[in-house]
C-alpha atoms as a PDB file:
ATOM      1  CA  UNK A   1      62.551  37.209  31.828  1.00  0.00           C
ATOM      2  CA  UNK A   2      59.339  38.255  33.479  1.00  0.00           C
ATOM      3  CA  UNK A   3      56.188  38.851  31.551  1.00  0.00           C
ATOM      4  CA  UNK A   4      55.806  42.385  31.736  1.00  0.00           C
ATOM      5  CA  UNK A   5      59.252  42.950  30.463  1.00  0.00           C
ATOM      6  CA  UNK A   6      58.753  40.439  27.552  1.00  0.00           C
ATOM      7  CA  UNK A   7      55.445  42.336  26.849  1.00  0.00           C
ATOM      8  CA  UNK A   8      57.059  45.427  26.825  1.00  0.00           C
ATOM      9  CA  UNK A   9      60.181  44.088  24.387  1.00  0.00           C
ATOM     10  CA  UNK A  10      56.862  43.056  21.720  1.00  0.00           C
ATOM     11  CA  UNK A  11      55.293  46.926  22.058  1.00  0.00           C
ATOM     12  CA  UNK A  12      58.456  48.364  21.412  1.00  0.00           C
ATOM     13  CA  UNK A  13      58.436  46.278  18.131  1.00  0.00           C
ATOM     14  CA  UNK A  14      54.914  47.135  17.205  1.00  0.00           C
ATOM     15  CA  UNK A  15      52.795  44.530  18.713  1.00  0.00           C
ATOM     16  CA  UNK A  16      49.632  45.422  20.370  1.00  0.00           C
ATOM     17  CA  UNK A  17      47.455  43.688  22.367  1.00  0.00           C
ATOM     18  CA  UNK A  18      44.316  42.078  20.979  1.00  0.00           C
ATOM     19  CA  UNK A  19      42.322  39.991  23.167  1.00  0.00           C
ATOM     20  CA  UNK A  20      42.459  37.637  25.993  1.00  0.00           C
ATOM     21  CA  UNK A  21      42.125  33.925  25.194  1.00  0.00           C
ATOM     22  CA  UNK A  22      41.243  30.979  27.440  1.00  0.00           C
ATOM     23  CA  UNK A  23      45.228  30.299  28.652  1.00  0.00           C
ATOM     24  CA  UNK A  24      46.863  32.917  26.576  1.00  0.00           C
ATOM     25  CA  UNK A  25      46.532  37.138  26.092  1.00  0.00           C
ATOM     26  CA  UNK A  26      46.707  37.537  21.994  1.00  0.00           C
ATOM     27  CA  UNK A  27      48.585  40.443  20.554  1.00  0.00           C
ATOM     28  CA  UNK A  28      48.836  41.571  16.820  1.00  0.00           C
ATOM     29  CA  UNK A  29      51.587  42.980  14.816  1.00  0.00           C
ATOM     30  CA  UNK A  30      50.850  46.238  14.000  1.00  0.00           C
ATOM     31  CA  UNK A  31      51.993  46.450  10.356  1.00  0.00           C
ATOM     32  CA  UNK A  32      52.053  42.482   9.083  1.00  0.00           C
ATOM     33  CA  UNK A  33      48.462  41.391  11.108  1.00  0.00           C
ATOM     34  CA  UNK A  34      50.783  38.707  12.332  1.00  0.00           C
ATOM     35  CA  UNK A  35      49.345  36.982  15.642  1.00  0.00           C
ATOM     36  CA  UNK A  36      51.299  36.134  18.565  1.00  0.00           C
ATOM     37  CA  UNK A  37      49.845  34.487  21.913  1.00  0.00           C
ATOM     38  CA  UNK A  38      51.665  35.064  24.884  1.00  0.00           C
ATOM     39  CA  UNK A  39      51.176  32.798  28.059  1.00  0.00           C
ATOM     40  CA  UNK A  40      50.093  34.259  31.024  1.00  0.00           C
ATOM     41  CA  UNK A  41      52.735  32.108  33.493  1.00  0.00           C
ATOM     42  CA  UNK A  42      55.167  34.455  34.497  1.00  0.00           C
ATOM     43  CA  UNK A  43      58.601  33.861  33.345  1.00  0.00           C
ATOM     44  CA  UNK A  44      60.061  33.445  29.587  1.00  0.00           C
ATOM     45  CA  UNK A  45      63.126  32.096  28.656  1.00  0.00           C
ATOM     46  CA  UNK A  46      65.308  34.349  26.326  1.00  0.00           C
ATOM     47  CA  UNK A  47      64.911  31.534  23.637  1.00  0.00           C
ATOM     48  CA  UNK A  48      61.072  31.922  23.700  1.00  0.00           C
ATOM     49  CA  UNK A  49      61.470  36.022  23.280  1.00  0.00           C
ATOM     50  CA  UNK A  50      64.524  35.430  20.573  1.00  0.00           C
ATOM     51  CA  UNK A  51      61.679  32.977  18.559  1.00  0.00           C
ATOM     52  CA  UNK A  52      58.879  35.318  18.695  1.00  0.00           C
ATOM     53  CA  UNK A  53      61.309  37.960  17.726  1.00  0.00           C
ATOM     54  CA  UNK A  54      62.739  36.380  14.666  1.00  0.00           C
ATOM     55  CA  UNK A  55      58.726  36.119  13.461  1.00  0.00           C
ATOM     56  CA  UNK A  56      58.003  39.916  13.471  1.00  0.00           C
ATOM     57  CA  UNK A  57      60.050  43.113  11.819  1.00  0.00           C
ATOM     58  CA  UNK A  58      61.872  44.963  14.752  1.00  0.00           C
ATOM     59  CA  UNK A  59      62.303  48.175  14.799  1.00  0.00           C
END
């Protein structure tokens, strides 16, 4: 999975973007404050989206 589509998968479950880090972009959780660094290389695996997924409530 690309990183633009895996970005779009977290705002669609109420993660927002924070801040940019030194090797990773830093969203939030909207409702739970929960913090979730995504890497800036450009492909995911589905196991690394299913992980993050399983951390935050889904709409």
């Amino acid at each position: 999975m690309n990183r633009r589509a895996f970005i779009k998968i977290l705002e669609l479950n109420g993660v927002y973007f924070d801040h940019h880090g030194s090797k990773h972009d830093i969203y939030k959780h909207k409702e739970t404050g929960k913090i979730i660094p995504v890497p800036r290389h450009s492909e995911f695996s589905n196991e690394f989206l299913k992980d993050i997924l399983k951390e935050i409530p889904r709409k």
